[in-house]
C-alpha atoms as a PDB file:
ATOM      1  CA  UNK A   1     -10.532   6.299 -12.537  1.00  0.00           C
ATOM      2  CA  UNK A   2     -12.205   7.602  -9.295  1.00  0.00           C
ATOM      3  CA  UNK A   3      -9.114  10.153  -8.474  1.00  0.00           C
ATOM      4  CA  UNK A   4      -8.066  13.125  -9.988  1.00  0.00           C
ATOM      5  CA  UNK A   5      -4.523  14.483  -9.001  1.00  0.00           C
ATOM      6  CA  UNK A   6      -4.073  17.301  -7.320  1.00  0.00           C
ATOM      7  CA  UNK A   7      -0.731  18.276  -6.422  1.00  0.00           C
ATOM      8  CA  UNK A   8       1.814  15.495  -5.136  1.00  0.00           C
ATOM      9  CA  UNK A   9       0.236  15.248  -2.093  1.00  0.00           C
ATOM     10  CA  UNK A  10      -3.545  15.631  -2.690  1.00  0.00           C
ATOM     11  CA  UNK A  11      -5.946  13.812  -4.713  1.00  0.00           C
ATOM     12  CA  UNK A  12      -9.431  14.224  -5.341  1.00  0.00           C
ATOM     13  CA  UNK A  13     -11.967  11.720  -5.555  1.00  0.00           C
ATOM     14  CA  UNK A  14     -16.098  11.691  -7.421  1.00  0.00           C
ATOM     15  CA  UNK A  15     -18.339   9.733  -5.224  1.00  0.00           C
ATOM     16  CA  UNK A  16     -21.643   8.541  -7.099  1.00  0.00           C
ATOM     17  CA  UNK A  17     -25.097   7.736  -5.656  1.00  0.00           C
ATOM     18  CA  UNK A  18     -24.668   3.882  -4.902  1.00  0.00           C
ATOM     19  CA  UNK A  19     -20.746   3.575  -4.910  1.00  0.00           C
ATOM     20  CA  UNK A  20     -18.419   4.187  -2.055  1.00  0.00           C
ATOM     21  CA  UNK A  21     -15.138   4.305  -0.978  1.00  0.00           C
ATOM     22  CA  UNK A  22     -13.081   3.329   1.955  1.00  0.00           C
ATOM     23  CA  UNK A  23      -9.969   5.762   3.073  1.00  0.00           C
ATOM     24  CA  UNK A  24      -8.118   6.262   6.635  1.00  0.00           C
ATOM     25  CA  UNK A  25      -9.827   8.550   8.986  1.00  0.00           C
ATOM     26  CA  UNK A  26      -8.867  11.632   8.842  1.00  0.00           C
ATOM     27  CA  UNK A  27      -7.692  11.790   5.584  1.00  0.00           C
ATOM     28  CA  UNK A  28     -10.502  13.785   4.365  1.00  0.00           C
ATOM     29  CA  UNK A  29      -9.087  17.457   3.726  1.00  0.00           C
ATOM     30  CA  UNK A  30     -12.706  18.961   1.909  1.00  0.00           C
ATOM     31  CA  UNK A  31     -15.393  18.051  -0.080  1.00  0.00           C
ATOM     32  CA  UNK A  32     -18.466  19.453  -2.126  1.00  0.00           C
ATOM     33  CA  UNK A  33     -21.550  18.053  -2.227  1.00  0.00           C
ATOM     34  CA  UNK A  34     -23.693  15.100  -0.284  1.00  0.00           C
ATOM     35  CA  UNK A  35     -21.268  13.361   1.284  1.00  0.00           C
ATOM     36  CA  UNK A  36     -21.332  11.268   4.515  1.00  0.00           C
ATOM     37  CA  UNK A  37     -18.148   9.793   6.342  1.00  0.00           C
ATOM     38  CA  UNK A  38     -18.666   6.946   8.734  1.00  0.00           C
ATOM     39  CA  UNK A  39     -16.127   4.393  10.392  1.00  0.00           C
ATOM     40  CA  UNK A  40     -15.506   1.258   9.566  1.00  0.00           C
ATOM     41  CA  UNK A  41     -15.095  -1.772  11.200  1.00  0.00           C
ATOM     42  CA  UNK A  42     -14.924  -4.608   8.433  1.00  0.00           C
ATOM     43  CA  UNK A  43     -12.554  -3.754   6.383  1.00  0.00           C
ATOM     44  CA  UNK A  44     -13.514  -2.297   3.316  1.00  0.00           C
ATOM     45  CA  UNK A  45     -14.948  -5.417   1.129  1.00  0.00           C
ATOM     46  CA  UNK A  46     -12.935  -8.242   2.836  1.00  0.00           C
ATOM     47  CA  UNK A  47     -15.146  -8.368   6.157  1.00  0.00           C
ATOM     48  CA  UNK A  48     -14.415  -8.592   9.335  1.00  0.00           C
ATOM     49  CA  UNK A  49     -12.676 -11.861   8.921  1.00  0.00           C
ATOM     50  CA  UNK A  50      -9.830  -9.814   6.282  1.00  0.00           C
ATOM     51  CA  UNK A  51      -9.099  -8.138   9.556  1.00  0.00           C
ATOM     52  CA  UNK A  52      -8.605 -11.021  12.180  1.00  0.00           C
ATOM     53  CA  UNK A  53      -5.244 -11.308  11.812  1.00  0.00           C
ATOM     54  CA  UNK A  54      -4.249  -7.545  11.379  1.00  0.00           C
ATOM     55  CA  UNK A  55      -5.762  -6.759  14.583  1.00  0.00           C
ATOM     56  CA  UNK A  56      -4.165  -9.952  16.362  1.00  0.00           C
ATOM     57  CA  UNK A  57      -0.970  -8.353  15.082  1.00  0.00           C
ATOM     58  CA  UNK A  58      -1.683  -4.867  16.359  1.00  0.00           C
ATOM     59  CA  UNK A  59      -1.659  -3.717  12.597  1.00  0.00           C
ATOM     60  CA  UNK A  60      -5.213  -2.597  11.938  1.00  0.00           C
ATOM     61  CA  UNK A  61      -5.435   0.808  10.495  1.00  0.00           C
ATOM     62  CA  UNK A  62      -8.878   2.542  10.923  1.00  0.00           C
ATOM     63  CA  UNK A  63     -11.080   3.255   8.182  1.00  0.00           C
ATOM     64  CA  UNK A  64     -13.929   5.229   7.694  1.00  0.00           C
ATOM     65  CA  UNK A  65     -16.313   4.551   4.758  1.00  0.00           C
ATOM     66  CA  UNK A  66     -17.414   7.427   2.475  1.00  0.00           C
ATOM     67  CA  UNK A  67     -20.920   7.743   0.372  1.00  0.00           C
ATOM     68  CA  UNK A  68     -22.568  10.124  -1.244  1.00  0.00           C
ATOM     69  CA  UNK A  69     -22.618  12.298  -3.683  1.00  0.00           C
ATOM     70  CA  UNK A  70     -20.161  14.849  -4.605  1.00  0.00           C
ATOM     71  CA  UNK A  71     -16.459  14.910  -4.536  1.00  0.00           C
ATOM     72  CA  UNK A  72     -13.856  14.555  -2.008  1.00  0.00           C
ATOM     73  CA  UNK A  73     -10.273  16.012  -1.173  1.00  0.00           C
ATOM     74  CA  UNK A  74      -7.613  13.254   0.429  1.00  0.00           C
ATOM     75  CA  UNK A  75      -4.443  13.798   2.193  1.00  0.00           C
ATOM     76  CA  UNK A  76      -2.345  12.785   5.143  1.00  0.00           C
ATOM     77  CA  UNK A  77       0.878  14.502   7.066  1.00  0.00           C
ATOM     78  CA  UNK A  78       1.619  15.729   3.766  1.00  0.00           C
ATOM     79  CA  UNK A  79       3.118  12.555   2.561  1.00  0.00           C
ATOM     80  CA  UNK A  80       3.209  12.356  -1.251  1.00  0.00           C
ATOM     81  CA  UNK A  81       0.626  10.746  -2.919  1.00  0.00           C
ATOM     82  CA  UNK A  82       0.819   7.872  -5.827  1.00  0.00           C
ATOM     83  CA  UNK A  83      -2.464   6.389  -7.726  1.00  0.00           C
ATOM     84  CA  UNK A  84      -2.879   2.518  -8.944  1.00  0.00           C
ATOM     85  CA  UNK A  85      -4.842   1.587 -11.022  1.00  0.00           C
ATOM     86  CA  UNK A  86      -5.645  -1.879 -10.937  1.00  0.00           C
ATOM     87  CA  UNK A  87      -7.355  -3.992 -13.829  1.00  0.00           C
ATOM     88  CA  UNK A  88      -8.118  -7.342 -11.710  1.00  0.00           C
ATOM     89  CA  UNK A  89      -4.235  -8.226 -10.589  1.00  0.00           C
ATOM     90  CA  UNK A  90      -3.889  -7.870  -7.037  1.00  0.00           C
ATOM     91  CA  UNK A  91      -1.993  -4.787  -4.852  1.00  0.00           C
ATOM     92  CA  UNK A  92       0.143  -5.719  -2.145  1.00  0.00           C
ATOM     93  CA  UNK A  93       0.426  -2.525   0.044  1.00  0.00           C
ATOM     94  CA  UNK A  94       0.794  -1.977   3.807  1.00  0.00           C
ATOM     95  CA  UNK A  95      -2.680  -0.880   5.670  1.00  0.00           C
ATOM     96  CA  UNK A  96      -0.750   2.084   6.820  1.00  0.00           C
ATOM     97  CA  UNK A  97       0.224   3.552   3.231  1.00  0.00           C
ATOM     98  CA  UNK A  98      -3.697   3.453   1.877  1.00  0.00           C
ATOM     99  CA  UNK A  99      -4.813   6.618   1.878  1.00  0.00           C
ATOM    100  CA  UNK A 100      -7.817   5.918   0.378  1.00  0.00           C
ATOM    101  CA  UNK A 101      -9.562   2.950  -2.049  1.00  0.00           C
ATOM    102  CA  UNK A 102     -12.594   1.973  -4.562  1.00  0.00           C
ATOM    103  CA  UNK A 103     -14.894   0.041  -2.610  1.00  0.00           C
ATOM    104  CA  UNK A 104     -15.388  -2.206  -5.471  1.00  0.00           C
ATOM    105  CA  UNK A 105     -11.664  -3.870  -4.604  1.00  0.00           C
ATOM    106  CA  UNK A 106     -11.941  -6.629  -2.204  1.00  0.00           C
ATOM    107  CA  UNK A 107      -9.498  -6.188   0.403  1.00  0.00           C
ATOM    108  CA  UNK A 108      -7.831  -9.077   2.066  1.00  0.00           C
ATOM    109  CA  UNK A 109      -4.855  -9.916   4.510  1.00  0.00           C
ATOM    110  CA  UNK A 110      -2.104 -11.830   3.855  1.00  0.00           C
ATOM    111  CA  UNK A 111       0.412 -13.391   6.378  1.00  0.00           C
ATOM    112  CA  UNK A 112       3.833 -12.440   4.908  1.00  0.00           C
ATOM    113  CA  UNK A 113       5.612 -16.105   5.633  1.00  0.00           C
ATOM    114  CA  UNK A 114       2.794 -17.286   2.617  1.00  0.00           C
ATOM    115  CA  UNK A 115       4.632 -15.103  -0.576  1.00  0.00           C
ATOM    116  CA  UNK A 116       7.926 -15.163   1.188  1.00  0.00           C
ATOM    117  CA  UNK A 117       8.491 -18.565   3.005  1.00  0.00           C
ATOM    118  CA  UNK A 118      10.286 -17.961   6.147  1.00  0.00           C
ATOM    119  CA  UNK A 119      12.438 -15.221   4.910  1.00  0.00           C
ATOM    120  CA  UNK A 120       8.928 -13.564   3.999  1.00  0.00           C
ATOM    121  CA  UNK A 121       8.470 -13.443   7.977  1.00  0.00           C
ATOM    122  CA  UNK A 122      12.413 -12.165   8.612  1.00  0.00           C
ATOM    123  CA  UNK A 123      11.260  -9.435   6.170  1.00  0.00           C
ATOM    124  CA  UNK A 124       8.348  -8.239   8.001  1.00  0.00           C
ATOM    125  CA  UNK A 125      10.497  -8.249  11.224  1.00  0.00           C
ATOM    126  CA  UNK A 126      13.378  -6.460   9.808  1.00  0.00           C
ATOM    127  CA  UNK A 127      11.726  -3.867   7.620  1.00  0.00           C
ATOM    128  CA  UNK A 128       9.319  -3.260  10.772  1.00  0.00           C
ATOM    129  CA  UNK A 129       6.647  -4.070   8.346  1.00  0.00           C
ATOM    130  CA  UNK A 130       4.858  -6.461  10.510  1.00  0.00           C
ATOM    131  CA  UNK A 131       4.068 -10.081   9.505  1.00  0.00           C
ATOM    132  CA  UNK A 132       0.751  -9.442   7.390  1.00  0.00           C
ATOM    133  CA  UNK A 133       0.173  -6.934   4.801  1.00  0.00           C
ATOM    134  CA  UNK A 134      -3.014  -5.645   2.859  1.00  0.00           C
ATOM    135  CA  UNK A 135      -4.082  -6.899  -0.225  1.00  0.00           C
ATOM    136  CA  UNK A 136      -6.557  -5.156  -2.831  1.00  0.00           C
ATOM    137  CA  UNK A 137      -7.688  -7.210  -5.542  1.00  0.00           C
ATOM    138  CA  UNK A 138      -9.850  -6.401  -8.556  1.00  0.00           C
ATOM    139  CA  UNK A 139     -10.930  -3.298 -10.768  1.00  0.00           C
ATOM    140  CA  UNK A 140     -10.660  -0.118  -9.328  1.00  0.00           C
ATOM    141  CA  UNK A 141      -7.900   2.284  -7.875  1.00  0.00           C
ATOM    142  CA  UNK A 142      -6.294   2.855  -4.993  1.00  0.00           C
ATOM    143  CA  UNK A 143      -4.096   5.738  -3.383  1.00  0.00           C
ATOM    144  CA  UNK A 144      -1.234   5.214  -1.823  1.00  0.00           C
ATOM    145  CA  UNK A 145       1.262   7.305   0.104  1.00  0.00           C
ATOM    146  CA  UNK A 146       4.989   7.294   0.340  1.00  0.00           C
ATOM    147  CA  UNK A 147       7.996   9.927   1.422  1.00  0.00           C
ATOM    148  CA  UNK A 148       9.658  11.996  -1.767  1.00  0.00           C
ATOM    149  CA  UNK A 149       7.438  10.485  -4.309  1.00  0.00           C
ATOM    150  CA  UNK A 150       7.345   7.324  -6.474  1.00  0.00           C
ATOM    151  CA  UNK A 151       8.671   5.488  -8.898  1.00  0.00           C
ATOM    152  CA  UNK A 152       7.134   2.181 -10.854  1.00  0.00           C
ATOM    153  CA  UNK A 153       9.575  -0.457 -11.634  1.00  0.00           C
ATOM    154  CA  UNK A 154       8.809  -2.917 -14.025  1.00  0.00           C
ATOM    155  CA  UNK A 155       9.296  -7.103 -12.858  1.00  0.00           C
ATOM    156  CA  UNK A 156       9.330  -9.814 -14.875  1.00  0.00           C
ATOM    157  CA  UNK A 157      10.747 -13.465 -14.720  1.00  0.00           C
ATOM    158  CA  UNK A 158      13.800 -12.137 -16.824  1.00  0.00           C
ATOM    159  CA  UNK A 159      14.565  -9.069 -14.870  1.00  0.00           C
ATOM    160  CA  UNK A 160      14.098  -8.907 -11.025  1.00  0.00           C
ATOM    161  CA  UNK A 161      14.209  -6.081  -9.089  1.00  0.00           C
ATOM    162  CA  UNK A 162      15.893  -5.496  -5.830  1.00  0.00           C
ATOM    163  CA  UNK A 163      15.142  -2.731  -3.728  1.00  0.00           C
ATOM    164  CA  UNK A 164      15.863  -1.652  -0.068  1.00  0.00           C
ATOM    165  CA  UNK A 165      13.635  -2.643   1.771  1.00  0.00           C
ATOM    166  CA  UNK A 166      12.692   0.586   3.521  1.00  0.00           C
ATOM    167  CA  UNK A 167      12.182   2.146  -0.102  1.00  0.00           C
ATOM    168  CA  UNK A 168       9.678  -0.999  -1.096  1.00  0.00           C
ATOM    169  CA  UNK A 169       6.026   1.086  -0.665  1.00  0.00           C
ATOM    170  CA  UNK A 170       3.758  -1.714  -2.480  1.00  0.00           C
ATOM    171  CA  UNK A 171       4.145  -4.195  -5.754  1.00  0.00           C
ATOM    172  CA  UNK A 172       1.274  -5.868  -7.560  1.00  0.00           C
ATOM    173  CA  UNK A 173       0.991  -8.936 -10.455  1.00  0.00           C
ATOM    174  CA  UNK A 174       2.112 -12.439  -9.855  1.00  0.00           C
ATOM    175  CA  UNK A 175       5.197 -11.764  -7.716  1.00  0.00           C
ATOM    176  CA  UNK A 176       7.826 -13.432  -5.305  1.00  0.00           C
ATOM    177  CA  UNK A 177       9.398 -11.263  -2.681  1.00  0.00           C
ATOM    178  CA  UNK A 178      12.765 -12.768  -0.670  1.00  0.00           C
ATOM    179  CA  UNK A 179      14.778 -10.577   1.476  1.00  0.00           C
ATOM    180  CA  UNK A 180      18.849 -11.874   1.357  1.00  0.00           C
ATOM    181  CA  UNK A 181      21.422 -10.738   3.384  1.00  0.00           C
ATOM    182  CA  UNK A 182      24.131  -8.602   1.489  1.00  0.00           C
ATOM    183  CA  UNK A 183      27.595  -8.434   3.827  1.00  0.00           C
ATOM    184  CA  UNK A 184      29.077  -4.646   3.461  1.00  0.00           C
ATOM    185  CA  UNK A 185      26.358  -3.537   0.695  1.00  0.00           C
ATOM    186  CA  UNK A 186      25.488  -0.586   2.840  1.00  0.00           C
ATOM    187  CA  UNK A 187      28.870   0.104   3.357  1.00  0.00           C
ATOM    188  CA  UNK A 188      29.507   0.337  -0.471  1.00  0.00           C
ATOM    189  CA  UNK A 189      27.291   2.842  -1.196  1.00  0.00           C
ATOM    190  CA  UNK A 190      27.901   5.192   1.886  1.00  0.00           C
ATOM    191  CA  UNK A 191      25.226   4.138   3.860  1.00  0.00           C
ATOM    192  CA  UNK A 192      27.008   1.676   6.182  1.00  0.00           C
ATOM    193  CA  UNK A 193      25.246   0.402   9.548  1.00  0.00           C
ATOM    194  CA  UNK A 194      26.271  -3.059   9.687  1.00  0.00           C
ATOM    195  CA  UNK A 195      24.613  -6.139   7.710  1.00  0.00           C
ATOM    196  CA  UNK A 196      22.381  -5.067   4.739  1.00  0.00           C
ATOM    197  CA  UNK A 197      19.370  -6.554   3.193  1.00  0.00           C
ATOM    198  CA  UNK A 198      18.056  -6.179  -0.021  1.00  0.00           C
ATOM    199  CA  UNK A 199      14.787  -7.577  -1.383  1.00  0.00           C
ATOM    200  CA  UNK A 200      14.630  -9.614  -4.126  1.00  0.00           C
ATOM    201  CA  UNK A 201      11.260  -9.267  -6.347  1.00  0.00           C
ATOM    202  CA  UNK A 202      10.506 -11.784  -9.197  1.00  0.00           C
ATOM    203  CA  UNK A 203       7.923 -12.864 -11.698  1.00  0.00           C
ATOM    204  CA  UNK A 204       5.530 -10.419 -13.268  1.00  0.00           C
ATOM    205  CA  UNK A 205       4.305  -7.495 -12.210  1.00  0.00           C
ATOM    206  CA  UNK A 206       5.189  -4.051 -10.719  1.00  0.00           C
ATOM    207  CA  UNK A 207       7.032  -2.609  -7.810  1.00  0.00           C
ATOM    208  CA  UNK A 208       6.706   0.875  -6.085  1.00  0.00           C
ATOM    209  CA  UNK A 209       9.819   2.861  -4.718  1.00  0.00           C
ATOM    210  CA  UNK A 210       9.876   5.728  -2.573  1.00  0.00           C
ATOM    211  CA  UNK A 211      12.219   7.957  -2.603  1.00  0.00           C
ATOM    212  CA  UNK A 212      13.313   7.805   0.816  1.00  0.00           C
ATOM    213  CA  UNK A 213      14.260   5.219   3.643  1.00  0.00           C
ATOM    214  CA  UNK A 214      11.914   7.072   5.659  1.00  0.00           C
ATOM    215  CA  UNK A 215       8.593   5.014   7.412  1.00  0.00           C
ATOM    216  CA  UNK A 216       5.124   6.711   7.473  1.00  0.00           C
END
């Protein structure tokens, strides 16, 4: 695993001689060694063509690509900090919640509507999500951030998970997402504001919560 945890909201990352890794600019808090920090255009492993549609959206988040050798310090507005490790499954994870990535993963963009049908789009609309969201596929690890921390919940075709939307920070295996309307479910657990949604996760795989309703 390229990152070593800090603190909640720092990790640290090794950077070999002929490996490299792709984070958001200005995430870099300090490093040691031979390291060199250049922007990036492409996106990560994906190309420029993973991008297209991001930028058409107005969703591209800058990255910078770092090489070297040495090790590296990441952070960003203090938001906690959560590692995946993946082992070839893809991650599912909004551009603006990657701190920072193994440049080994491919990264790719995928339009929400294709996972979620047409409530995959309502989704992306109501959650303020957008309608295409980052994907990182293959062997490597990735470090995402969220508000209050964390928490990995388990899916598979037996049990589904639902989660609030504005908790839902990523989710990764073979999964379905649907977002359903849920009359007076806010209002049931003191959170009232009119008509709730809740999204519905199924197959196999894993979800991550945040601890907060909160948006980066």
């Amino acid at each position: 695993m390229p990152f070593t945890v800090l603190n909640s909201r720092m990790v640290e990352a090794r950077i070999a001689p002929g490996t490299r890794m792709f984070s958001q600019r200005g995430a870099m808090l300090a490093y040691r060694g031979e390291v060199s920090f250049t922007p990036n255009i492409q996106g990560g492993q994906g190309g420029i063509g993973s991008m297209i549609g991001r930028r058409i959206a107005g969703e591209a988040t800058p990255l910078m690509t770092v090489e070297g050798s040495g090790t590296v310090m990441f952070g960003h507005g203090g938001h906690h900090v959560h590692v995946v490790d993946l082992t070839g499954e893809t991650l599912y994870v909004e551009a603006d919640r990657l701190l920072a990535f193994d440049g080994s993963l491919q990264q790719g963009t995928m339009f929400m509507g294709s996972q979620g049908g047409v409530m995959g789009m309502v989704r992306g609309q109501v959650t303020g999500q957008g309608l295409f969201t980052t994907t990182l596929k293959g062997h490597g690890a990735a470090a995402v951030m969220a508000h209050g921390g964390v928490i990995e919940l388990p899916i598979t075709p037996q049990r589904p998970v639902h989660v609030d939307p504005q908790a839902y920070v990523a989710h990764r295996g073979e999964v379905r997402n649907k977002l359903s309307t849920a009359l007076g479910w806010r209002d049931m657990v003191g959170r009232g504001s009119g008509e709730a949604f809740q999204l519905e996760l199924s197959g196999q795989g894993t979800v991550y919560v945040q601890a907060s309703e909160e948006k980066l």
